[in-house]
Protein backbone atom coordinates (compact mmCIF):
# COMPACT_ATOMS: atom_id res chain seq x y z
CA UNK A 1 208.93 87.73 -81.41
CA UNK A 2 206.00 85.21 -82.40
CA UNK A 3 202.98 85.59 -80.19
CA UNK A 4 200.43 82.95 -80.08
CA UNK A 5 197.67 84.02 -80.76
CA UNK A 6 194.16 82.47 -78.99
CA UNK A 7 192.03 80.08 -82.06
CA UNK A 8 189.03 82.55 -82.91
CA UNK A 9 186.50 79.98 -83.86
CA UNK A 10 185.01 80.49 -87.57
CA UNK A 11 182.22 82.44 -87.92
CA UNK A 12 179.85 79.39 -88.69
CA UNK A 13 181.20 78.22 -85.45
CA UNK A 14 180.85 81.28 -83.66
CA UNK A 15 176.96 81.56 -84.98
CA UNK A 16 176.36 78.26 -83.35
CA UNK A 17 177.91 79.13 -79.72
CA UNK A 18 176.46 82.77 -79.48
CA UNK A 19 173.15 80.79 -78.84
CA UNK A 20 174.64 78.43 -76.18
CA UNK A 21 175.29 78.95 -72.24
CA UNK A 22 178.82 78.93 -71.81
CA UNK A 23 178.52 75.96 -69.18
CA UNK A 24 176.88 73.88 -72.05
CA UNK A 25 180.01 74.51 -74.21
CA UNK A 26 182.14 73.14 -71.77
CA UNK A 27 180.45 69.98 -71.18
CA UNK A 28 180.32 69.67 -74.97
CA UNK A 29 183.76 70.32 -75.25
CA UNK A 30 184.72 67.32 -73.25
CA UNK A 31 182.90 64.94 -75.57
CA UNK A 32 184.72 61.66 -77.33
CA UNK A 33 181.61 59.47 -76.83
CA UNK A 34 178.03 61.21 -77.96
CA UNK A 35 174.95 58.16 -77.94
CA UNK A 36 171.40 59.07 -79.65
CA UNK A 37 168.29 57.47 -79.10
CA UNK A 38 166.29 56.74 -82.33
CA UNK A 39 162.47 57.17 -82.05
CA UNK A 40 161.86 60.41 -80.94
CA UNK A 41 165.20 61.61 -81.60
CA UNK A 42 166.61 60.10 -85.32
CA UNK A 43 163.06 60.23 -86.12
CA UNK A 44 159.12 61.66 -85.14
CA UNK A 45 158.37 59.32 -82.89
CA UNK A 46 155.61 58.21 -85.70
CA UNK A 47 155.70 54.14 -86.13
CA UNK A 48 154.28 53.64 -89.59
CA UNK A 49 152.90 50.10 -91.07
CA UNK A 50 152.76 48.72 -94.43
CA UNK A 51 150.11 46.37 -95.58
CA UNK A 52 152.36 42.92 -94.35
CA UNK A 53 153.28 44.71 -90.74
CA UNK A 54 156.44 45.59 -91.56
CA UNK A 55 157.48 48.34 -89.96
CA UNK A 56 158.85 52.11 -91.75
CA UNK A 57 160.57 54.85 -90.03
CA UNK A 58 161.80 58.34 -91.57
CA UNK A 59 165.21 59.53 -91.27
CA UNK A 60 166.74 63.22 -91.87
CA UNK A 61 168.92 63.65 -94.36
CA UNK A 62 170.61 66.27 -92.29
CA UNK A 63 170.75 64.46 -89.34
CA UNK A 64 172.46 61.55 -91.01
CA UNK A 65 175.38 64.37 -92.26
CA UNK A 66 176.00 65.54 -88.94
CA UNK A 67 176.10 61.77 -87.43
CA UNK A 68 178.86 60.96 -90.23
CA UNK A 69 180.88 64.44 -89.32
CA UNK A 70 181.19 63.26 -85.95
CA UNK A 71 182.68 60.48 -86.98
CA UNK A 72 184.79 61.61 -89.34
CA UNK A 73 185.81 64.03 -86.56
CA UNK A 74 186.84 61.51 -84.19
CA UNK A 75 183.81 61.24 -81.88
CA UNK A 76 182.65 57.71 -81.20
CA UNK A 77 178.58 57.79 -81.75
CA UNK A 78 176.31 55.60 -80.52
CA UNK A 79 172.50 54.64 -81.85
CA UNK A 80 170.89 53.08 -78.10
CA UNK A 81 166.78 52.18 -78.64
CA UNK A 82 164.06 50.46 -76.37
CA UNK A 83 163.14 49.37 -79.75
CA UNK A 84 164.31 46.78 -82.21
CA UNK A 85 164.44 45.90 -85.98
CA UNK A 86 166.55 45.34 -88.95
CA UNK A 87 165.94 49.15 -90.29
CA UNK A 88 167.96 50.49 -87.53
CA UNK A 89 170.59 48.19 -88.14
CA UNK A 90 170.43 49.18 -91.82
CA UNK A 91 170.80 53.12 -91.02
CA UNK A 92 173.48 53.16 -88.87
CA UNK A 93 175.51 50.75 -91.32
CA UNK A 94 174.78 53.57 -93.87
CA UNK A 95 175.88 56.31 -91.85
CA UNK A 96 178.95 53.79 -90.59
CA UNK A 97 177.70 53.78 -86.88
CA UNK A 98 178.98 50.40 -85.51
CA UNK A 99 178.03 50.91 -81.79
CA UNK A 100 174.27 49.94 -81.89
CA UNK A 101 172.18 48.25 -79.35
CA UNK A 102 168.78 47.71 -79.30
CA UNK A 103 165.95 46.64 -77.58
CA UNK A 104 167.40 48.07 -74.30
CA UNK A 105 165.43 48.64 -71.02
CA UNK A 106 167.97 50.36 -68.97
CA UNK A 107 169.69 52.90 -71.10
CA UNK A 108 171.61 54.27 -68.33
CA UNK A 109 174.19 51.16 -68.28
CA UNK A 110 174.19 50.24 -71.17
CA UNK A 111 175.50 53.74 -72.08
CA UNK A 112 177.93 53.11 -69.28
CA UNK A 113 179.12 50.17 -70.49
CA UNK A 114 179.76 51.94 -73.77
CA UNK A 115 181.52 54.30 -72.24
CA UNK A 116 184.20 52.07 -70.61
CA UNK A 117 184.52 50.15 -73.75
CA UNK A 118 185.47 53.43 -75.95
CA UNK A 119 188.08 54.52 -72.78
CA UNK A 120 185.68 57.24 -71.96
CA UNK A 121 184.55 58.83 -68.73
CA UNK A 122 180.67 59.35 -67.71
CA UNK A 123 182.14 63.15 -68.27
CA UNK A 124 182.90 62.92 -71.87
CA UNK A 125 179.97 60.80 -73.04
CA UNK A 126 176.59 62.46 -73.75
CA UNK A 127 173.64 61.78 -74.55
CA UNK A 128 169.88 62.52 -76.23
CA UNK A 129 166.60 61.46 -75.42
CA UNK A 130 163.52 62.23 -75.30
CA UNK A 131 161.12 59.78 -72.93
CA UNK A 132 160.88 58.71 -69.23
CA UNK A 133 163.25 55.80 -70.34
CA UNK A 134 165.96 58.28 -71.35
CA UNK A 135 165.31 60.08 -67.55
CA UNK A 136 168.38 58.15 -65.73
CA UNK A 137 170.85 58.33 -68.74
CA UNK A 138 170.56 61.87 -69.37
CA UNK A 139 171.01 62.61 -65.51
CA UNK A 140 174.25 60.66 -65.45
CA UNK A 141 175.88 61.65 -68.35
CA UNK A 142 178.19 64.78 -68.93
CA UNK A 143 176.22 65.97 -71.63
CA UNK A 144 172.38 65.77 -71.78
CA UNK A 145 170.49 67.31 -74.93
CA UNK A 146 167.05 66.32 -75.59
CA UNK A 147 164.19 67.75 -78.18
CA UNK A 148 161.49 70.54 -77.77
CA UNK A 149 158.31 68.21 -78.55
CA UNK A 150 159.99 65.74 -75.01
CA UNK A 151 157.68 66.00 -72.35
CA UNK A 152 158.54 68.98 -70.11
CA UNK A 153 159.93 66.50 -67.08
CA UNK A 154 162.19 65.01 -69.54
CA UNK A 155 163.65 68.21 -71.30
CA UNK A 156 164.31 69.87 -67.74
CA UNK A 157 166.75 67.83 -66.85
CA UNK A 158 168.65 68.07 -70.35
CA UNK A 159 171.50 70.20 -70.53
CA UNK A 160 170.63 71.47 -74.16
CA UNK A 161 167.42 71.46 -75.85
CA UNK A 162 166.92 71.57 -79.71
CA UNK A 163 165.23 74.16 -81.43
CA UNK A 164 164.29 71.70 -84.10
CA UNK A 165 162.02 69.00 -82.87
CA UNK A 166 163.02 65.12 -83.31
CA UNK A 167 163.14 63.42 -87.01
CA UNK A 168 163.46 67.35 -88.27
CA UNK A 169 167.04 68.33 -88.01
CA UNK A 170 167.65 67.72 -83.96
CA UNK A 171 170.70 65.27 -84.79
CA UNK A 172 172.39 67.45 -86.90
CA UNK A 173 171.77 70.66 -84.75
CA UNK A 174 173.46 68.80 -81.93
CA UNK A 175 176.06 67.84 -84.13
CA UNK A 176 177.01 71.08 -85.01
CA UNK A 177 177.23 72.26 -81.79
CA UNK A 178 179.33 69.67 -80.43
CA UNK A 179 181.71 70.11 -83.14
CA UNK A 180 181.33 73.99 -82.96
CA UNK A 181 182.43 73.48 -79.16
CA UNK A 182 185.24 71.41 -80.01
CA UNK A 183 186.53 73.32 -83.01
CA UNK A 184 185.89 70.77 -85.49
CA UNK A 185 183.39 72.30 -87.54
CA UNK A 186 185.66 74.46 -89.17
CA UNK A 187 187.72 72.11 -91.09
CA UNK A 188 184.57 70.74 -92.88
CA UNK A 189 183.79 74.17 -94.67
CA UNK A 190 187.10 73.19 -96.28
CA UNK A 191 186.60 70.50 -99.25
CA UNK A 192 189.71 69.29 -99.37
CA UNK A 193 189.73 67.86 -95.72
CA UNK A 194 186.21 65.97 -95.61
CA UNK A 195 185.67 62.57 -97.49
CA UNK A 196 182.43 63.30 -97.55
CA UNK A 197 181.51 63.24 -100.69
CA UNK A 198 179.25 61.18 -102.93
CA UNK A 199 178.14 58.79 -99.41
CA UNK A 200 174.67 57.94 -98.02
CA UNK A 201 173.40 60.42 -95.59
C-alpha cells in the first residue's frame, strides 16, 4: 500500500520558518499578490543628488534576486511609491516588475485596486512599508511586513518585521520567507528548474 506521505519542507526552508510565528506562515502562505514600497524598503531611505539634481538611489543586489524568484514562482509583485522618477521605472523593468505606480498618496487603494486587477483577495495580497503613509495599507492587507529602522508605530502593526533593515537585504529576506511558506523555495536550490541565470538583479 502507498502512503502519502506529508511534504517536509527543505532544510533551507525549514531554517527560514523555525524563526517565524506559525500565524505569520499562514498569512504568507495565502499570498499570489506581494506589493513593496521603494524608499525605505528597496532602498535606505537616503535621497542622493548629483551635481545637475538628478536624483540616485541604491538598490540590493539581493533584494532584486528575491523580487525576480517571486516572479518566477508565480507571485504577482508590485513596486507602489509616494515618490516618482524614471529610475524606478528603470529597476523594476530590470527585475521584470510590470505592476508599478508611483507618485501615490493613498497606498491603501491603490493596492486594492491591484488586487482586484490580479483576481486576488485583500487576504492574499501583502504588503511592506515602512512610513505613516504605509499605516492604512499594511492594516488592510493579509500580510503586513515592514523593516526594523520603521518608526516603532509603524512596525507594530506589521505582521513580520525584518531583521535586515531597508536597502540591506529586507526584500530578499521577505522573499524567502514567503516562498519558504509556500514551498517554493525549494525548487530554486535545483539549477535545472530556475532561468535565472546570467539576468540583472
Amino acid at each position: 500500500m502507498i502512503m502519502n506521505l506529508p511534504h517536509l519542507p527543505h532544510p533551507a526552508e525549514a531554517l527560514i520558518l523555525a524563526k517565524v510565528a506559525p500565524a505569520v506562515i499562514e498569512r504568507a502562505k495565502q499570498l499570489r499578490l506581494m506589493a513593496f514600497d521603494v524608499d525605505g524598503i528597496l532602498t535606505d531611505g537616503s535621497l542622493w543628488y548629483g551635481e545637475q539634481g538628478e536624483l540616485i538611489k541604491r538598490f540590493n543586489a539581493l533584494d532584486g534576486h528575491g523580487l525576480r524568484l517571486m516572479g518566477e514562482s508565480g507571485i504577482a509583485v508590485a513596486l507602489v511609491t509616494g515618490r516618482s522618477g524614471p529610475i524606478i521605472d528603470r529597476r523594476a523593468a530590470e527585475l521584470g516588475i510590470a505592476l508599478v505606480r508611483q507618485g501615490v498618496r493613498d497606498k491603501a487603494r491603490v493596492i486594492a485596486e491591484l488586487a482586484q486587477e490580479q483576481g486576488c483577495s485583500l487576504a492574499e495580497t501583502g504588503y511592506m512599508g515602512d512610513d505613516i503613509i504605509d499605516l492604512v495599507a499594511l492594516q488592510r492587507v493579509g500580510f503586513a511586513a515592514s523593516v526594523p529602522n520603521a518608526p516603532p508605530y509603524v512596525a507594530q502593526v506589521a505582521h513580520w518585521v525584518s531583521t535586515r533593515p531597508g536597502g540591506s537585504g529586507a526584500v530578499r529576506e521577505c522573499c524567502d520567507l514567503i516562498l519558504a511558506a509556500q514551498g517554493q523555495l525549494s525548487a530554486f536550490f535545483n539549477p535545472g528548474a530556475t532561468r535565472m541565470s546570467g539576468v540583472i538583479q
